[in-house]
Protein backbone atom coordinates (compact mmCIF):
# COMPACT_ATOMS: atom_id res chain seq x y z
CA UNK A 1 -1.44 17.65 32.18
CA UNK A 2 2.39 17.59 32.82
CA UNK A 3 3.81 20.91 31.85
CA UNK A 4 7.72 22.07 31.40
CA UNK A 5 8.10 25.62 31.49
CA UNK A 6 11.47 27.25 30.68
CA UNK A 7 13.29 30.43 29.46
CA UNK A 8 16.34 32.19 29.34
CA UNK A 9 18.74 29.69 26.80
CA UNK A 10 20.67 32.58 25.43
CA UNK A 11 21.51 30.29 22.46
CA UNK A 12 22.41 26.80 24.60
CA UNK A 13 21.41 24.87 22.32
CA UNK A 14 23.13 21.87 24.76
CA UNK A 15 20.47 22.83 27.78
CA UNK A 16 17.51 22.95 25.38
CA UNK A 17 18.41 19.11 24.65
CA UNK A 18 18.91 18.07 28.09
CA UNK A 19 15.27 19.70 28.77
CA UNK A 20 13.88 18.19 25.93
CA UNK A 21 15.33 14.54 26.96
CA UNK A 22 13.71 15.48 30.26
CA UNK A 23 10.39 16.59 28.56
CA UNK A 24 10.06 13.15 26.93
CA UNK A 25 11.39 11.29 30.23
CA UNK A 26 8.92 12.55 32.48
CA UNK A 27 6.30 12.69 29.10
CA UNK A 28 5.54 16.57 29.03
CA UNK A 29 2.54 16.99 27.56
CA UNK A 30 2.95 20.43 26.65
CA UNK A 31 6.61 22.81 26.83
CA UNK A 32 6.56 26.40 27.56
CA UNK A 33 9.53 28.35 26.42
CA UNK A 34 9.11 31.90 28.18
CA UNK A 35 11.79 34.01 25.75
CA UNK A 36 15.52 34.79 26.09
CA UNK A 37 16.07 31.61 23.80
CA UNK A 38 18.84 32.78 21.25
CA UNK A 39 21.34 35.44 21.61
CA UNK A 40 20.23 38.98 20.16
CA UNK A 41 18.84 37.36 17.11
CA UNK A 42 20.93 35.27 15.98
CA UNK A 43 19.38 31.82 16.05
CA UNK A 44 20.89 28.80 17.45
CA UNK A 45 19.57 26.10 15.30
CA UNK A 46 18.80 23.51 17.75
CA UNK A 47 16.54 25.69 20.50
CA UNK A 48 13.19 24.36 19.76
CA UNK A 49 13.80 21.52 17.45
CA UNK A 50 14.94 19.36 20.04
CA UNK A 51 11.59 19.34 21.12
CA UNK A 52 9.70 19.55 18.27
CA UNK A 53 11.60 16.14 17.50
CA UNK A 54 10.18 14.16 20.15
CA UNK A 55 6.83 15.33 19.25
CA UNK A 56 6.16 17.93 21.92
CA UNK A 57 3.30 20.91 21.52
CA UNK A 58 5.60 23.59 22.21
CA UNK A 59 4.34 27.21 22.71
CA UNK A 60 6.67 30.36 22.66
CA UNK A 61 6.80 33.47 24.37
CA UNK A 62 9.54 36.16 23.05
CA UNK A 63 11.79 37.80 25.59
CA UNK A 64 14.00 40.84 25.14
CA UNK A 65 16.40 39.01 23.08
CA UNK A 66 13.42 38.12 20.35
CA UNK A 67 11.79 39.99 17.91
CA UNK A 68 8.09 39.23 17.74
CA UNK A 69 9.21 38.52 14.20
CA UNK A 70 12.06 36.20 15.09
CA UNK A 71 9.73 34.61 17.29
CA UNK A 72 6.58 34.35 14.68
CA UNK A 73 9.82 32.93 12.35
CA UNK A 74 11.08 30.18 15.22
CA UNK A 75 7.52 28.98 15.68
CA UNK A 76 6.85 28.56 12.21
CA UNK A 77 9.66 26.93 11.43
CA UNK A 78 9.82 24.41 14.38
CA UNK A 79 5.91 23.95 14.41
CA UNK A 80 5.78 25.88 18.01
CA UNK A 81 3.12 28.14 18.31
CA UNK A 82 4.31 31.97 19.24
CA UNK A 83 1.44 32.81 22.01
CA UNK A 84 2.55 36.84 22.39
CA UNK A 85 -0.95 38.44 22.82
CA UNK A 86 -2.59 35.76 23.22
CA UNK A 87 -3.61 32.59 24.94
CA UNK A 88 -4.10 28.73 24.57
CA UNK A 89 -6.92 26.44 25.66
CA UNK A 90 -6.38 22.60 26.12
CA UNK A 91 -9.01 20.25 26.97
């Protein structure tokens, strides 16, 4: 399993693109964002849908700049999954 593990965007919504051109270069099979994604809650619209748009299981992990409800909101809305408290099994 190929994994891509990154945090700390602070709202780039430009570096969460270039990852998730990576992510579907070297075909990711799973993306870990690990918090600090937007800027003190105020989303940036394009932080996990670049990802979601190539089809990548994305899981998210608020930082100190998320809410666990602005997280709970981002994965919901992208189709991530927020995993704060708890943990994922594949295969």
């Amino acid at each position: 399993m190929r994994i891509l593990a990154a945090g700390d965007f602070h709202g780039d919504s430009s570096l969460a693109k270039k990852l998730a051109d990576w992510a579907e270069k070297e075909n990711a099979d799973l993306v870990i964002l690990c918090g600090d994604l937007i800027e003190m809650n105020h989303p940036s619209d394009n932080i996990l849908k670049p990802f979601t748009e190539k089809d990548k299981k994305v899981l998210l992990i608020p930082g100190n700049h998320e809410t666990i409800a602005m997280a709970d909101f981002l994965a919901d809305f992208y189709g991530a999954k927020n995993i704060h408290g708890y943990s994922v099994r594949y295969k």
